[in-house]
Protein backbone atom coordinates (compact mmCIF):
# COMPACT_ATOMS: atom_id res chain seq x y z
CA UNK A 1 0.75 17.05 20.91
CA UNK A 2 2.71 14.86 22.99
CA UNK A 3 0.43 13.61 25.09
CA UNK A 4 -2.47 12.57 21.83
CA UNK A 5 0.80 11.04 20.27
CA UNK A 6 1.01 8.63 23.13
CA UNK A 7 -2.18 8.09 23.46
CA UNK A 8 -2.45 7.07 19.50
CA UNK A 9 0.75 4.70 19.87
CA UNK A 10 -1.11 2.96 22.88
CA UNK A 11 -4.21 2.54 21.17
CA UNK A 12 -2.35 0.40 18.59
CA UNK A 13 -1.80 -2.45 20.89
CA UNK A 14 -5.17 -3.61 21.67
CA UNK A 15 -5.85 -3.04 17.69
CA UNK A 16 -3.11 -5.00 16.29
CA UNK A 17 -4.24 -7.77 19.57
CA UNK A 18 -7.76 -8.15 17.88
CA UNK A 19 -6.21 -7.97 14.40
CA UNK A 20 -3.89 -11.31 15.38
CA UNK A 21 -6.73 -12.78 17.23
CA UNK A 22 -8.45 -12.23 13.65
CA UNK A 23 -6.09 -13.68 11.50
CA UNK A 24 -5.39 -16.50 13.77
CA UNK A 25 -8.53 -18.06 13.94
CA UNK A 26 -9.54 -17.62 10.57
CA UNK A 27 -6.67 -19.48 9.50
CA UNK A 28 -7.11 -22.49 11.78
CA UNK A 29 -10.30 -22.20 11.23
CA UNK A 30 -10.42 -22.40 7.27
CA UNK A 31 -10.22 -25.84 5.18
CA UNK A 32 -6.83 -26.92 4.29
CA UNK A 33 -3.41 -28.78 6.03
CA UNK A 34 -0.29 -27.39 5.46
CA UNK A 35 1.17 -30.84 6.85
CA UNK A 36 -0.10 -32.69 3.58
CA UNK A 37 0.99 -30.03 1.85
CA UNK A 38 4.15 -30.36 2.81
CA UNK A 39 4.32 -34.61 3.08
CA UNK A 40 2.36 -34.73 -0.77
CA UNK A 41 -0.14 -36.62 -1.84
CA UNK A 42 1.22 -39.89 -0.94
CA UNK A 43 1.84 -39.45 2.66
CA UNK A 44 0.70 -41.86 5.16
CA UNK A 45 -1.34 -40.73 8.11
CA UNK A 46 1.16 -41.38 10.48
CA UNK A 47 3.89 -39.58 8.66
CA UNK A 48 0.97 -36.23 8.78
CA UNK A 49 0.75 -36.85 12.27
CA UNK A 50 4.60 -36.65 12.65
CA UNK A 51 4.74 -33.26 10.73
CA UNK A 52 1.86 -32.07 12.49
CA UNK A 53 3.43 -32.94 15.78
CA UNK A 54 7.40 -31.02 14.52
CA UNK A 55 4.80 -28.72 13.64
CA UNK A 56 3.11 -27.91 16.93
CA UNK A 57 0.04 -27.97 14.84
CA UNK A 58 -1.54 -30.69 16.90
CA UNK A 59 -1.78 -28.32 19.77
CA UNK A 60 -4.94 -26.71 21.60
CA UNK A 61 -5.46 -23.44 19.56
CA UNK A 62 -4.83 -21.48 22.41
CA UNK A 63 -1.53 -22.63 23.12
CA UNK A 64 -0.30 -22.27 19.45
CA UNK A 65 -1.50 -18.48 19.81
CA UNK A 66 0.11 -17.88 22.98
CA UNK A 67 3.23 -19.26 21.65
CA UNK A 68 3.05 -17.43 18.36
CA UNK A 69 2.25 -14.21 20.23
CA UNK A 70 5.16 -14.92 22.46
CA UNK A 71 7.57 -14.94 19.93
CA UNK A 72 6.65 -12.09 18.47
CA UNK A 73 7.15 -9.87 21.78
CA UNK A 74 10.66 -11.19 21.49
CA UNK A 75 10.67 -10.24 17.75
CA UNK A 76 10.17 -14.09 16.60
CA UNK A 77 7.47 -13.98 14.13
CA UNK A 78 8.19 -17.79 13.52
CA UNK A 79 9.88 -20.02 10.60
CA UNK A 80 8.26 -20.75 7.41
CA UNK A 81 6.47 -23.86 7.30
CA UNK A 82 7.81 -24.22 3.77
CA UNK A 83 10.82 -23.41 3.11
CA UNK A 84 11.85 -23.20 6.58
CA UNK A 85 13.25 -19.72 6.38
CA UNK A 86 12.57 -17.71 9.52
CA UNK A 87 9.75 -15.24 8.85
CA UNK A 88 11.39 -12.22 9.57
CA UNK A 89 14.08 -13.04 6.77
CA UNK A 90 12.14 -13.79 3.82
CA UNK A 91 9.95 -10.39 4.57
CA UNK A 92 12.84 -8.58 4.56
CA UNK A 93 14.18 -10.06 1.24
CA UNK A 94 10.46 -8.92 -0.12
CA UNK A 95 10.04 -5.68 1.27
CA UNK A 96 12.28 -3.53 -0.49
CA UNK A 97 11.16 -4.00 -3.97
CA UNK A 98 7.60 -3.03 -2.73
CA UNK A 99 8.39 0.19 -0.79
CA UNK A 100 10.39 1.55 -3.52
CA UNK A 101 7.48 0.62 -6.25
CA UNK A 102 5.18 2.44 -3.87
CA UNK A 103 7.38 5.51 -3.75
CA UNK A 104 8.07 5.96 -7.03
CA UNK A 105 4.21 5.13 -7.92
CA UNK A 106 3.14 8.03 -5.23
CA UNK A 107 5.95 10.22 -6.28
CA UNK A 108 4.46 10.01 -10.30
CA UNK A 109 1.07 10.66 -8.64
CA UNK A 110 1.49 13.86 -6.84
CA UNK A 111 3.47 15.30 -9.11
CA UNK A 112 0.98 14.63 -11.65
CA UNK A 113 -2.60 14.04 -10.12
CA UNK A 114 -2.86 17.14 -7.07
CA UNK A 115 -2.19 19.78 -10.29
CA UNK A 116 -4.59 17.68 -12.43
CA UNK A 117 -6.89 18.58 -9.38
CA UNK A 118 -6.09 21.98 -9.04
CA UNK A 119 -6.59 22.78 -12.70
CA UNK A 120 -10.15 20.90 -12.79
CA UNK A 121 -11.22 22.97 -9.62
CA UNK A 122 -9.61 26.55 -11.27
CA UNK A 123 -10.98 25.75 -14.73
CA UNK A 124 -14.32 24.15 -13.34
CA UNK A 125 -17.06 23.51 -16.15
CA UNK A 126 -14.53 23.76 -19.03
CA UNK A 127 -12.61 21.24 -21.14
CA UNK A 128 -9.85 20.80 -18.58
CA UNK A 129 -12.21 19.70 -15.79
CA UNK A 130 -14.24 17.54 -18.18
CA UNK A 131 -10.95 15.99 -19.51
CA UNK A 132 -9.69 15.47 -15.69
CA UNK A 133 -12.76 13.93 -14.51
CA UNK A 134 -12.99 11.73 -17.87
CA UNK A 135 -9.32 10.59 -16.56
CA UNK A 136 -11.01 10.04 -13.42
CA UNK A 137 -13.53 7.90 -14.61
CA UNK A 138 -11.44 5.83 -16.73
CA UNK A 139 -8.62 5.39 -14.64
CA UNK A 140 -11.20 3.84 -11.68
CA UNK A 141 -13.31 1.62 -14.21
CA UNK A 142 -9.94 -0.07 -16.38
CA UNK A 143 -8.89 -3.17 -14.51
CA UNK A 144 -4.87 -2.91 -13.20
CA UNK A 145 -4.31 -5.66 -15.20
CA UNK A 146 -5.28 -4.19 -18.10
CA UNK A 147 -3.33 -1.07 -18.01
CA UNK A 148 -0.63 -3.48 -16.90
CA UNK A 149 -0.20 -5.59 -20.35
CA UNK A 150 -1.16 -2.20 -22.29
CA UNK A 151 1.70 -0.94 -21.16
CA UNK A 152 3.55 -3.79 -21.81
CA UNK A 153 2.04 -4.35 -25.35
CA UNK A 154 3.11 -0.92 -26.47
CA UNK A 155 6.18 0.46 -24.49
CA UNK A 156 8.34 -3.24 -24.38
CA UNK A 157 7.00 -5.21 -27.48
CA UNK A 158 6.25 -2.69 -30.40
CA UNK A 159 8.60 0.18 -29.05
CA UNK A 160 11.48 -2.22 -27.11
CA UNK A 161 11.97 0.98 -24.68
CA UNK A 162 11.64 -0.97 -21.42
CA UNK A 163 12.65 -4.28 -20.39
CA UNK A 164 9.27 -6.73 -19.80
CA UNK A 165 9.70 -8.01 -16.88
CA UNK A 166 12.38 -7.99 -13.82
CA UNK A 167 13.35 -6.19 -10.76
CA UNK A 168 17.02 -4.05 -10.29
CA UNK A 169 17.40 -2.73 -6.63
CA UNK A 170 18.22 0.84 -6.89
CA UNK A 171 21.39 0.26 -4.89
CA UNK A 172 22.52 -0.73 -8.53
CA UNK A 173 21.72 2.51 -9.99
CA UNK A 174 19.09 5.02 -10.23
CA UNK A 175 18.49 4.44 -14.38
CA UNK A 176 18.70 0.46 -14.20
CA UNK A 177 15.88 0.85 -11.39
CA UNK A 178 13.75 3.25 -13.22
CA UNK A 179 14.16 1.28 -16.49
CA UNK A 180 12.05 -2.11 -14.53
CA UNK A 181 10.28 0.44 -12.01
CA UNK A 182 8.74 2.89 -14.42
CA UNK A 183 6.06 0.07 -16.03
CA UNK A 184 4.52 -1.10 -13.07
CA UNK A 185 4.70 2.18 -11.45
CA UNK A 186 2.76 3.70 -14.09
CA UNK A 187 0.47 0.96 -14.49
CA UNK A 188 -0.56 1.47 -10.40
CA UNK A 189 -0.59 5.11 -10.36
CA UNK A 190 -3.27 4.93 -12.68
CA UNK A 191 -5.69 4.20 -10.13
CA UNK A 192 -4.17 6.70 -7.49
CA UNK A 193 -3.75 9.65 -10.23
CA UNK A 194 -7.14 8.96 -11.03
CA UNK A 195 -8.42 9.36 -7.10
CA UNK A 196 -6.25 11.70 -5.80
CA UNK A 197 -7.06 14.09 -8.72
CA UNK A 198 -10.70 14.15 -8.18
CA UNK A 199 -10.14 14.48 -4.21
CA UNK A 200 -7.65 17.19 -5.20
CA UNK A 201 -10.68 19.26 -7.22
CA UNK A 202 -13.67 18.70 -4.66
CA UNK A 203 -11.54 19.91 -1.87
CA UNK A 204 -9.87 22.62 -3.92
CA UNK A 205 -13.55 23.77 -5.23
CA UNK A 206 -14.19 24.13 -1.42
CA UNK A 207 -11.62 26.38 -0.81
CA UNK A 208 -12.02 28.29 -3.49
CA UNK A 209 -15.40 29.71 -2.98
CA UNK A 210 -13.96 30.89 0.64
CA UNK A 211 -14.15 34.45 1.34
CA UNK A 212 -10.41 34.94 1.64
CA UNK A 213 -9.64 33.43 -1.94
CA UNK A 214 -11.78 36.33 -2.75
CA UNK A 215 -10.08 39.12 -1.15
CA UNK A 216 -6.65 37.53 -2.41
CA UNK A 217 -7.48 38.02 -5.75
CA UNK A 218 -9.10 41.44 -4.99
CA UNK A 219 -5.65 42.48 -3.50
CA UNK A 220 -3.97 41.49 -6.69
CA UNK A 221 -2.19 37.88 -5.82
CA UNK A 222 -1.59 35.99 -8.71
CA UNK A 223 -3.46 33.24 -9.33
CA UNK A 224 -0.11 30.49 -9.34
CA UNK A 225 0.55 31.75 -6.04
CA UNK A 226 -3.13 31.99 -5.06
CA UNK A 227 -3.86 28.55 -5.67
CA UNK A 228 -1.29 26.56 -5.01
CA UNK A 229 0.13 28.57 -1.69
CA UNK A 230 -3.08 30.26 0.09
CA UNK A 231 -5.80 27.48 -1.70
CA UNK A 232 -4.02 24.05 -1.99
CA UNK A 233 -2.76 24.22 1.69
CA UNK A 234 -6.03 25.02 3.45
CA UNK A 235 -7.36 22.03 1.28
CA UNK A 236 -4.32 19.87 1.86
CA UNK A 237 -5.79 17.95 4.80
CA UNK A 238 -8.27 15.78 2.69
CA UNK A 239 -5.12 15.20 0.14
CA UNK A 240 -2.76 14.58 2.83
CA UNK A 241 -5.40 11.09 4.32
CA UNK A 242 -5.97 10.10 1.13
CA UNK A 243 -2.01 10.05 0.23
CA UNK A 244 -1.18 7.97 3.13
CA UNK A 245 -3.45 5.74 2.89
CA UNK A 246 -3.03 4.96 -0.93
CA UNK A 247 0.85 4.56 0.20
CA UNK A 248 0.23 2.25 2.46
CA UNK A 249 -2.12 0.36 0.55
CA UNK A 250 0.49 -0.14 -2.39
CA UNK A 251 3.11 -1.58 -0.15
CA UNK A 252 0.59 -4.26 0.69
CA UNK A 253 -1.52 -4.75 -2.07
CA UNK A 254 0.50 -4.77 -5.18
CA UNK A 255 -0.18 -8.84 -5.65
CA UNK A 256 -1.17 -8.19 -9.46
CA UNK A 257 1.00 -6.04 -10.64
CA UNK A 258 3.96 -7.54 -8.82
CA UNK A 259 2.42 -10.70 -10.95
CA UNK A 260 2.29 -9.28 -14.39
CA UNK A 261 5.97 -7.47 -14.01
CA UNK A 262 7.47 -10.24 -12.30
CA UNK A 263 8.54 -8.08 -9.23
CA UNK A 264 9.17 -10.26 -6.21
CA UNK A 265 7.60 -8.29 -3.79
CA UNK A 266 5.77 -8.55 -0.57
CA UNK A 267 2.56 -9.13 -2.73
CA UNK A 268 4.31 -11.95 -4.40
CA UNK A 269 5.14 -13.34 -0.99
CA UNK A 270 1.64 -13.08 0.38
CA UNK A 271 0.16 -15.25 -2.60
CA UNK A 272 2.77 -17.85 -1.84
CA UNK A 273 2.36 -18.49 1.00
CA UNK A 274 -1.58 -18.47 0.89
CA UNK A 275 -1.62 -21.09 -1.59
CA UNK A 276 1.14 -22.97 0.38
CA UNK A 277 -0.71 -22.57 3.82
CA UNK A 278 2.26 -21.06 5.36
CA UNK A 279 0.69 -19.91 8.26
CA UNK A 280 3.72 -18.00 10.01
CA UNK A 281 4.12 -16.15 6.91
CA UNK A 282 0.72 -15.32 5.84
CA UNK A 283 0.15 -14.59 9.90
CA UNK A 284 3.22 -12.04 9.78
CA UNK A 285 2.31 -10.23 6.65
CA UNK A 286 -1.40 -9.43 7.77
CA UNK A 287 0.02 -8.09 11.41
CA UNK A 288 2.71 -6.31 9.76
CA UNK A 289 0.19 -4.88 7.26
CA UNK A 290 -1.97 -3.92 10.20
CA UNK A 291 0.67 -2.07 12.01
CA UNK A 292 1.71 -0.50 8.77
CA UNK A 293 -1.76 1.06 7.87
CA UNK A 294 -1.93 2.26 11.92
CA UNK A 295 1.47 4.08 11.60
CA UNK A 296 0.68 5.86 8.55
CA UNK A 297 -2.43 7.07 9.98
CA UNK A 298 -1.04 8.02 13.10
CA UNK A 299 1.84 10.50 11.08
CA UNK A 300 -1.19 11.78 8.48
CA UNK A 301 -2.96 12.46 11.88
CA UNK A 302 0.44 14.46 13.13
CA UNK A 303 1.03 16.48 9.84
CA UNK A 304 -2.26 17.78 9.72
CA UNK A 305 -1.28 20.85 11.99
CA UNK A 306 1.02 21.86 9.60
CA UNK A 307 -1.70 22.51 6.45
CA UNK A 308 -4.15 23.82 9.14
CA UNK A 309 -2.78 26.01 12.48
CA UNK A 310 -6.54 25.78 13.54
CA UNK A 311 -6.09 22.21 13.95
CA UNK A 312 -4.42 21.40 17.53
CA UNK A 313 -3.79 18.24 20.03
C-alpha cells in the first residue's frame, strides 16, 4: 500500500507539468490583451506597451512560464492582473463557499440517490424501478438552470420559504447556512441523484444475482441487512469512483448555479477572470483544479480495499 501510494503521488508531478504547459499556451496563444483591458479603450500604444512591460507580458513565452512555474514551487501562484490581489488570496476568499455547496449537495445525494439505487435494483421491473429510472432520465435531460429558477419560482417567490439569493458562511450558524445552501444544493444534486442512482442499481443488479446473495437469503438474512450490508458493499467500488469524482467536479464546476444563486464561489471567480483575461488567476484555478481531481482519485483509489478485501496494492 505504501509503496503504490508513492508511486500515485509521484505520478502527479509530470501530470499537473503537462496540465500547466496546457493551460499556458493556450492562453498566450488565444486572441485577446489583458493590457488593453486593463488601459480601456482609449489607451495609447505606448501606454499598452508600458503595462505590457510592468506586466512581463512582453517577454519570450518561455521565460514568462519559467517564472510563473517558479513561483509556484515557492507557493507564488502570482498577483491578479486586475485587481492586483495576489492569487492565492482571492482563491481562498472563493473556495469556501464552493466546498461547502459541494458537501452539502453530495451529502443530499447519498443519502437520497444510493437507496433510490438499491430499491430500483431489489424491486427491478416494478413501479419503483420504472419511477427511479424515470428520475434518472429526467434529472440528466432538464438543464441546471432550469431546475435552478424552478426552484426559485416556487420555494422563494410563491412560498417565501427561502431567501433568493445570497451566501451565509456556516461559521455563522448551521440554519442561516442551510437557509441560502439548501436551493442551489438541491438544484445540483439533481444531476448527481439522478447518476449516482442509476450507477447505484446496475452495480447493485450485479451483485445481486451472485451466488452468495443467494445462499444469504437461503440462510434466512433479512433482506435490509442483505442488501445494504453483504450487497451494497461488494458493489460499493463503482459508487465509491463515481462519488469522488462528482465531488470534485462540483467544487470546480458550479459556474451556473453559483450564477443564478448569487454564490461567490470559485465558479464565480473562474468566469471573472476569463472574461477579464486574468491570466494568473484563470492559470491557478485550472492547476489547482487539476491537482484537485488527481487527489480525489488517488484517495477513491485507496478506499477501495475497504469495500473489497480482494482488492490489494
Amino acid at each position: 500500500m505504501l509503496s503504490y501510494t508513492i508511486k500515485r503521488v509521484l505520478s502527479v508531478v509530470p501530470i499537473l507539468l503537462l496540465v500547466s504547459v496546457f493551460v499556458f499556451l493556450l492562453l498566450r496563444l488565444t486572441p485577446g490583451d489583458p493590457a488593453a483591458i486593463i488601459a480601456g479603450d482609449q489607451a495609447t500604444p505606448e501606454q499598452l506597451e508600458r503595462i505590457r512591460e510592468a506586466m512581463g507580458l512582453n517577454q519570450p513565452i518561455l521565460t514568462q512560464y519559467l517564472s510563473w512555474v517558479g513561483g509556484i514551487m515557492r507557493g507564488d501562484f502570482g498577483t491578479s492582473l486586475i485587481s492586483n490581489v495576489p492569487v492565492l488570496d482571492l482563491v481562498s476568499q472563493r473556495v469556501m463557499p464552493s466546498v461547502s455547496l459541494a458537501v452539502l449537495t453530495m451529502l443530499i445525494t447519498v443519502l437520497l440517490a444510493i437507496p433510490m439505487g438499491v430499491i430500483a435494483a431489489w424491486k427491478h421491473r416494478t413501479w419503483a424501478d420504472y419511477l427511479v429510472m424515470s428520475f434518472s432520465v429526467l434529472g440528466f435531460s432538464v438543464p441546471v438552470f432550469l431546475v435552478g429558477y424552478v426552484l426559485l419560482l416556487i420555494f422563494s417567490v410563491k412560498l417565501g420559504w427561502f431567501p433568493p439569493q445570497g451566501y451565509r458562511p456556516l461559521s455563522g450558524g448551521l440554519m442561516p447556512f442551510l437557509d441560502r445552501a439548501i436551493l442551489p444544493a438541491l438544484t445540483l444534486a439533481s444531476i448527481y441523484i439522478a447518476l449516482i442512482a442509476r450507477m447505484t442499481r446496475a452495480a447493485m443488479l450485479d451483485v445481486l444475482n451472485e451466488d452468495y446473495i443467494r445462499t444469504a437469503r437461503a440462510k434466512g438474512v433479512g433482506e435490509r441487512r442483505l442488501l445494504f450490508v453483504h450487497a451494497l458493499k461488494n458493489a460499493a467500488v463503482p459508487i465509491a469512483t463515481i462519488i469522488g469524482a462528482g465531488f470534485a467536479l462540483l467544487i470546480s464546476g458550479v459556474v451556473v448555479t453559483e450564477t443564478i444563486f448569487n454564490i461567490p464561489g470559485i465558479g464565480r471567480l473562474t468566469v471573472d477572470a476569463v472574461l477579464a483575461r486574468d491570466y494568473p488567476v484563470i492559470q491557478a484555478l485550472i492547476l489547482l483544479t487539476a491537482g484537485l481531481y488527481v487527489f480525489v482519485n488517488l484517495l477513491i483509489d485507496l478506499s477501495y480495499p475497504l469495500f473489497d478485501p480482494r482488492i490489494r496494492y
